[in-house]
C-alpha atoms as a PDB file:
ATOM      1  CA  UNK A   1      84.723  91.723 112.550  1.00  0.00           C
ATOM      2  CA  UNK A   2      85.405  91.135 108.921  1.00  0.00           C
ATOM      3  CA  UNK A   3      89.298  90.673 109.247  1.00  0.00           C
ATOM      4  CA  UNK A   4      88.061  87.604 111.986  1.00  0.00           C
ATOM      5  CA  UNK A   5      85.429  85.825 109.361  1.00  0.00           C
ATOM      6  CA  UNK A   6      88.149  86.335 106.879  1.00  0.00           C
ATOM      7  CA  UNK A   7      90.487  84.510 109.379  1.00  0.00           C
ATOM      8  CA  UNK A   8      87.969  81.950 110.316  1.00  0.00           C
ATOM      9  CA  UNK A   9      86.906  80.974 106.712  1.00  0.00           C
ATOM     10  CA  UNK A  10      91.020  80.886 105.818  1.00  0.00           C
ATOM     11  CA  UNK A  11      91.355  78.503 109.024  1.00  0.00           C
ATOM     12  CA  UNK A  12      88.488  76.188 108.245  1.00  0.00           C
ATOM     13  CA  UNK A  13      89.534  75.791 104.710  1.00  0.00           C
ATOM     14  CA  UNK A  14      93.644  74.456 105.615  1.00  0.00           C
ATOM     15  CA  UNK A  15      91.764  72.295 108.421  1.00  0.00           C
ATOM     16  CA  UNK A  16      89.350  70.570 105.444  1.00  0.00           C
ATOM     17  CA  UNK A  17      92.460  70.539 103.493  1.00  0.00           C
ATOM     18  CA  UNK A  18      93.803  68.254 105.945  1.00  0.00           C
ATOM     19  CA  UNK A  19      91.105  65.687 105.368  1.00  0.00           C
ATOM     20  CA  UNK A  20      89.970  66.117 101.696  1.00  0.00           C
ATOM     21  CA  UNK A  21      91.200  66.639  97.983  1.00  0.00           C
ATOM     22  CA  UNK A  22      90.599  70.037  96.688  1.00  0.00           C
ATOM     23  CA  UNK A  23      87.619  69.261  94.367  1.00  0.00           C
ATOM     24  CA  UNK A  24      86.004  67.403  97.337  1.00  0.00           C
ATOM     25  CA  UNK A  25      85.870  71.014  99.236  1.00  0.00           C
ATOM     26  CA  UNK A  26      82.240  72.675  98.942  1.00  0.00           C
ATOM     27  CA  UNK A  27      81.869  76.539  99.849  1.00  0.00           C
ATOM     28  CA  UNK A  28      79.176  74.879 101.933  1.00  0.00           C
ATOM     29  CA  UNK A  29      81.010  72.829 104.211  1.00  0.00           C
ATOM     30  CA  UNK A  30      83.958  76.017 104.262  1.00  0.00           C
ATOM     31  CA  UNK A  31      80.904  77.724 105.510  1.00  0.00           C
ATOM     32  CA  UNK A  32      79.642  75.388 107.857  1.00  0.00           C
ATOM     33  CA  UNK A  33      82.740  74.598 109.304  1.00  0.00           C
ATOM     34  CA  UNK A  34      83.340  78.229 110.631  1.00  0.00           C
ATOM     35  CA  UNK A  35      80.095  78.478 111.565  1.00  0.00           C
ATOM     36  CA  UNK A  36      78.738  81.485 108.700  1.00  0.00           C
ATOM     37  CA  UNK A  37      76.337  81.179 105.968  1.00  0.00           C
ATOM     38  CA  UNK A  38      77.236  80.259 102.426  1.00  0.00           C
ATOM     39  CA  UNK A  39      76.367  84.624 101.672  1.00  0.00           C
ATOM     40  CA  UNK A  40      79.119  85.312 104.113  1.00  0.00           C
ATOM     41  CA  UNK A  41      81.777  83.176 102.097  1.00  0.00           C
ATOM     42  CA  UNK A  42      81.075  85.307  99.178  1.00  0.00           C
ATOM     43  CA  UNK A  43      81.137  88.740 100.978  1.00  0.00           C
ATOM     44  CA  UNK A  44      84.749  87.747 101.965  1.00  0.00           C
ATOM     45  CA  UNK A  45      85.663  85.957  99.083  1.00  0.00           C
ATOM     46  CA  UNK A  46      85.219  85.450  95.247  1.00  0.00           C
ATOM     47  CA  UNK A  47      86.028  81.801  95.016  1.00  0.00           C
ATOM     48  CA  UNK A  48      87.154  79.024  96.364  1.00  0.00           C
ATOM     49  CA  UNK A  49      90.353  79.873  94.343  1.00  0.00           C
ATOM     50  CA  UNK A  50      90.105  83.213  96.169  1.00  0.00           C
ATOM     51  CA  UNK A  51      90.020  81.778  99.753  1.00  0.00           C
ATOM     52  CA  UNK A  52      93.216  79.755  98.769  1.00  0.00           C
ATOM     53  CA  UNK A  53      95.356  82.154  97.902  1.00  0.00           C
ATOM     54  CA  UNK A  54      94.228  83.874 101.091  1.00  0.00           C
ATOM     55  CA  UNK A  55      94.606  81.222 103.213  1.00  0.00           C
ATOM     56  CA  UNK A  56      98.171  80.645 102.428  1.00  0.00           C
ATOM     57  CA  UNK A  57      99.171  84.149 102.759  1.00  0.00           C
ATOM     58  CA  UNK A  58      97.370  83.705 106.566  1.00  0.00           C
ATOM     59  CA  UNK A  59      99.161  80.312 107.142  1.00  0.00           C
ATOM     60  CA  UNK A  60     102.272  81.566 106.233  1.00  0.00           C
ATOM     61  CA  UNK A  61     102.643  84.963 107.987  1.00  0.00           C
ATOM     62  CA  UNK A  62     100.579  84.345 111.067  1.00  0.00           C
ATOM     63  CA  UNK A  63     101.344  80.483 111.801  1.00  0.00           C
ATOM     64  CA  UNK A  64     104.949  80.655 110.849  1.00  0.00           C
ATOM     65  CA  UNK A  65     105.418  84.075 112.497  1.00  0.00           C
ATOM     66  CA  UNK A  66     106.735  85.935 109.091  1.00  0.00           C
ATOM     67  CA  UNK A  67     108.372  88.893 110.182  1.00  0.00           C
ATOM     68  CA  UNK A  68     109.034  91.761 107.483  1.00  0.00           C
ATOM     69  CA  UNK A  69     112.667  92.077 109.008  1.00  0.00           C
ATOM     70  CA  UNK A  70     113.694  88.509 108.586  1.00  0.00           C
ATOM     71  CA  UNK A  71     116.608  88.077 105.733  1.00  0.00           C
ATOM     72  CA  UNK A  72     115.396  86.931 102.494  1.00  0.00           C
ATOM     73  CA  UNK A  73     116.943  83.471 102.773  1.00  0.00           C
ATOM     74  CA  UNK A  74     115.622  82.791 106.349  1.00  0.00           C
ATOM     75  CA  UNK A  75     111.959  84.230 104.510  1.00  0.00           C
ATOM     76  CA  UNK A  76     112.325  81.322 101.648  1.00  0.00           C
ATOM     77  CA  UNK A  77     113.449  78.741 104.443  1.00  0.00           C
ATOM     78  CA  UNK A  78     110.522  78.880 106.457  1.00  0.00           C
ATOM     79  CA  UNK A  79     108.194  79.144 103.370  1.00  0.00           C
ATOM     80  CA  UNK A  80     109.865  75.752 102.176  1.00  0.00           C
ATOM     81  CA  UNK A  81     110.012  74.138 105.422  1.00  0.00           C
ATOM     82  CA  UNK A  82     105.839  75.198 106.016  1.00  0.00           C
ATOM     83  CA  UNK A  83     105.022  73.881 102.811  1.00  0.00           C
ATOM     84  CA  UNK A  84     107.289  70.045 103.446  1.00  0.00           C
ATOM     85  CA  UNK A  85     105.518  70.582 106.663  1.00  0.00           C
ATOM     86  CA  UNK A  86     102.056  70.580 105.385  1.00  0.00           C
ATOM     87  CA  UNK A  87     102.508  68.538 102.191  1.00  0.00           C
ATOM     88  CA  UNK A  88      99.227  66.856 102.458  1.00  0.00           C
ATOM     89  CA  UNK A  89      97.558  70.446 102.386  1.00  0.00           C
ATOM     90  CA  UNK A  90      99.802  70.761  99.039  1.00  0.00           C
ATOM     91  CA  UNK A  91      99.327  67.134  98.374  1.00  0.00           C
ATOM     92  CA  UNK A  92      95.294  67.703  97.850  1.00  0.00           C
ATOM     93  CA  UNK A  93      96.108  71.170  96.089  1.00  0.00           C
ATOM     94  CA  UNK A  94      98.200  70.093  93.479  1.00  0.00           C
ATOM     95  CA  UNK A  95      97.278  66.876  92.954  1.00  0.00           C
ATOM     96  CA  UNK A  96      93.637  67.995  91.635  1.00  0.00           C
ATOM     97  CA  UNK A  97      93.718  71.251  90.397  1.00  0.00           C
ATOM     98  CA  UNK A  98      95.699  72.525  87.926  1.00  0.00           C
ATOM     99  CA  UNK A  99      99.259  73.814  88.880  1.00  0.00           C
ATOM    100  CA  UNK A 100      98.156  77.908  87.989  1.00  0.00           C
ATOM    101  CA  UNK A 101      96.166  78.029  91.090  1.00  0.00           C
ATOM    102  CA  UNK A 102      98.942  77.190  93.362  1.00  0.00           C
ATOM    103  CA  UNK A 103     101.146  79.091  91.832  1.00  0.00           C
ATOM    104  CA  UNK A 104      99.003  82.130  91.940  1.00  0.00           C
ATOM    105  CA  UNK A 105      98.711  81.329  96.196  1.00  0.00           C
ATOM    106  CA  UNK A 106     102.435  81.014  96.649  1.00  0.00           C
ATOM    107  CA  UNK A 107     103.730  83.445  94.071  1.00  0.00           C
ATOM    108  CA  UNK A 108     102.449  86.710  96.750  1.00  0.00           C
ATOM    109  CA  UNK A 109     104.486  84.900  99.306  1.00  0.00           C
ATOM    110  CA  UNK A 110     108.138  84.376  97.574  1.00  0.00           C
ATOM    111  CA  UNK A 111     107.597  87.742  96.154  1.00  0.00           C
ATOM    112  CA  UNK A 112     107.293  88.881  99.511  1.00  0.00           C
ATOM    113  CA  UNK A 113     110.464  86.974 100.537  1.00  0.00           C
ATOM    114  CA  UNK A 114     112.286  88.108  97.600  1.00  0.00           C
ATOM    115  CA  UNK A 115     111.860  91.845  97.979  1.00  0.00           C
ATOM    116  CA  UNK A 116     113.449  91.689 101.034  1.00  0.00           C
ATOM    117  CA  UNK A 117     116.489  90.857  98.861  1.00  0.00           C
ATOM    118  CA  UNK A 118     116.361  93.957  96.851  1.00  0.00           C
ATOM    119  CA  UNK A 119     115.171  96.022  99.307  1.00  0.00           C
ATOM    120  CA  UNK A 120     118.091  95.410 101.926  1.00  0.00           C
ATOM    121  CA  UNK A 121     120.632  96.128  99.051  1.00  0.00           C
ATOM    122  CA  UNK A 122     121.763  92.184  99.367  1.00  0.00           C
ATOM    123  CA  UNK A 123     121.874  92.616  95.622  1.00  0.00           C
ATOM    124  CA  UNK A 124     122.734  96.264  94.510  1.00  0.00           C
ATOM    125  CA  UNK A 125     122.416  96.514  91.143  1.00  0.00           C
ATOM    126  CA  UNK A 126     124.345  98.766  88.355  1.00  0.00           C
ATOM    127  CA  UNK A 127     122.935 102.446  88.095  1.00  0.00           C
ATOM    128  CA  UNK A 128     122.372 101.348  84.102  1.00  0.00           C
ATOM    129  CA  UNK A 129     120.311  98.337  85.579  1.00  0.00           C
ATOM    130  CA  UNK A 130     117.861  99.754  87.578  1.00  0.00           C
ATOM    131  CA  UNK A 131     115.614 100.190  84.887  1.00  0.00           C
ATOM    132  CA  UNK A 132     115.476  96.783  84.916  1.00  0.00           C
ATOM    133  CA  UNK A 133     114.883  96.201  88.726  1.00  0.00           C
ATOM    134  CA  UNK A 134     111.363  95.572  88.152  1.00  0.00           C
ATOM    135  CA  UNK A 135     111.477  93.136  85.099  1.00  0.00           C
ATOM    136  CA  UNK A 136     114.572  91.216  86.946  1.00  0.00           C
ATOM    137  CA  UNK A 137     112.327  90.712  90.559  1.00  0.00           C
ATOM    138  CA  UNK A 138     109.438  89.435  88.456  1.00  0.00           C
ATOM    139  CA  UNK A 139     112.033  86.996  85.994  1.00  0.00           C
ATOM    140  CA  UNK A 140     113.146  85.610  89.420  1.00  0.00           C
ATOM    141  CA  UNK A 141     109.756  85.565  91.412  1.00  0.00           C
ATOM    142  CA  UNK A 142     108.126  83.387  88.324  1.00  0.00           C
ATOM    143  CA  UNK A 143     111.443  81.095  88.365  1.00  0.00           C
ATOM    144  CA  UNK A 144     111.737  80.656  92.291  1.00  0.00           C
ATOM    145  CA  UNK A 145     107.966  79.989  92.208  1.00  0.00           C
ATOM    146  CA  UNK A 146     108.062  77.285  89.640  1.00  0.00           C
ATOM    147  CA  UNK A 147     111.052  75.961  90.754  1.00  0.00           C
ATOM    148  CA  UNK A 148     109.351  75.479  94.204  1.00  0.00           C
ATOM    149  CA  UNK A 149     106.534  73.596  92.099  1.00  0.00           C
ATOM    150  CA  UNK A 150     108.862  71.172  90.586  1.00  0.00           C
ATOM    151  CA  UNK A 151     110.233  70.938  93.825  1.00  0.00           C
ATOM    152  CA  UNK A 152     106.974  69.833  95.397  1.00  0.00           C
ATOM    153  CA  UNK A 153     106.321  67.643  92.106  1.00  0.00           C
ATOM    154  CA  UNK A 154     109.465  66.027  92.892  1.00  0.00           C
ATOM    155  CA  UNK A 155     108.202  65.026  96.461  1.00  0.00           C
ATOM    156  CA  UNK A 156     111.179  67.856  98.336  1.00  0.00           C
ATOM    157  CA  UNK A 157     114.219  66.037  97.589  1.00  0.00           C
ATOM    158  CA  UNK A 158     116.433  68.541  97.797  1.00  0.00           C
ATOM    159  CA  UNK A 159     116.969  70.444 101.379  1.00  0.00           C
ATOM    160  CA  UNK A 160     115.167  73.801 102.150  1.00  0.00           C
ATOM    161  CA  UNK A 161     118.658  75.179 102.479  1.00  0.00           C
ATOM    162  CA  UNK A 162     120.113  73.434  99.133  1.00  0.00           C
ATOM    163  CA  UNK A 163     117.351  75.367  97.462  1.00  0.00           C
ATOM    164  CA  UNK A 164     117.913  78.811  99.125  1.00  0.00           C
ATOM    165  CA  UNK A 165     121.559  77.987  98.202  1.00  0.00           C
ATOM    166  CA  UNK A 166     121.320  77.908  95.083  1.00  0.00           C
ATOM    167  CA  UNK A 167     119.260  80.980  94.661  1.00  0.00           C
ATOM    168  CA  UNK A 168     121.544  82.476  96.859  1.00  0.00           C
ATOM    169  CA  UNK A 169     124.250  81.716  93.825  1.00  0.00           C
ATOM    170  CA  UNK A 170     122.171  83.105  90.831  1.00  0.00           C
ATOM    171  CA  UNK A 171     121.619  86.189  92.700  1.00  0.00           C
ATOM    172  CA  UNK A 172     125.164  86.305  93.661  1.00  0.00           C
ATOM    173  CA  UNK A 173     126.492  85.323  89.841  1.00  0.00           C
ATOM    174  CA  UNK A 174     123.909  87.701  88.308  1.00  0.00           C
ATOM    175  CA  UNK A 175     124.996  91.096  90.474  1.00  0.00           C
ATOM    176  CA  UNK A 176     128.432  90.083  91.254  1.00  0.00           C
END
């Protein structure tokens, strides 16, 4: 029961998303809309913050169909593609709340894309390096994730695939 309130809340919240700027968004009407009480909200959730980065996570790997097996690149693809897709959800997100709280919905997803890079051994690195393994995922989580920002910012010029391309490079360049 708590797993479909948590799924309800996440789904209300991307619908209002739809039709309002962030700030515009009350716990109250995330509450009425799925039909709980405004307690409920905060037995699931923190924040409104809170919900958000939930409600991506849900968007992305129920709606899009993630699948833990998928290859890295096709993982970043569909995450770009979903968020060009639903660019008025991102529109109302980054366009009145500071940039941190996006990036702290997204970063949990192209992390989750990423490892699948370093755990299928796309990119083995150096016995010397792999104290570094750790430090180096992070480094390129944090750059893929503001890249993507800019990205949006820059109203998705480039192609999903230019982006995953280039990625695709660095990774390349930096394990040879």
């Amino acid at each position: 029961m708590k797993r479909k309130t948590e799924i309800l809340l996440c789904e209300s919240f991307i619908e209002l998303l739809k039709k309002y700027p962030f700030p515009k968004i009350t716990i109250q009407m995330i509450a009425s809309c799925s039909g709980v009480n405004r307690q409920t909200f905060y037995y699931h959730f923190d924040n409104v913050y809170d919900l958000m980065g939930r409600a991506f996570d849900y968007e992305f790997i129920k709606k899009v169909s993630f699948d833990e097996n998928l290859p890295w690149d096709q993982c970043m693809k569909m995450l770009l593609r979903w968020m060009k897709d639903n660019r008025i959800i991102i529109k109302n997100i980054i366009s009145n709340v500071d940039g941190y709280y996006l990036r702290e919905a997204i970063y949990p997803i192209i992390e989750r894309c990423m490892a699948q890079a370093y755990e299928s051994n796309v990119f083995a690195l150096d016995e010397g390096d792999r104290m570094d393994e750790e430090f180096i995922q992070k480094f390129m989580t944090l750059g893929i994730t503001q890249y993507t920002l800019e990205w949006i910012e820059n109203n998705y010029k480039e192609t999903e695939t230019d982006i995953v391309d280039h990625i695709f490079l660095i990774l390349k360049r930096m394990y040879g």
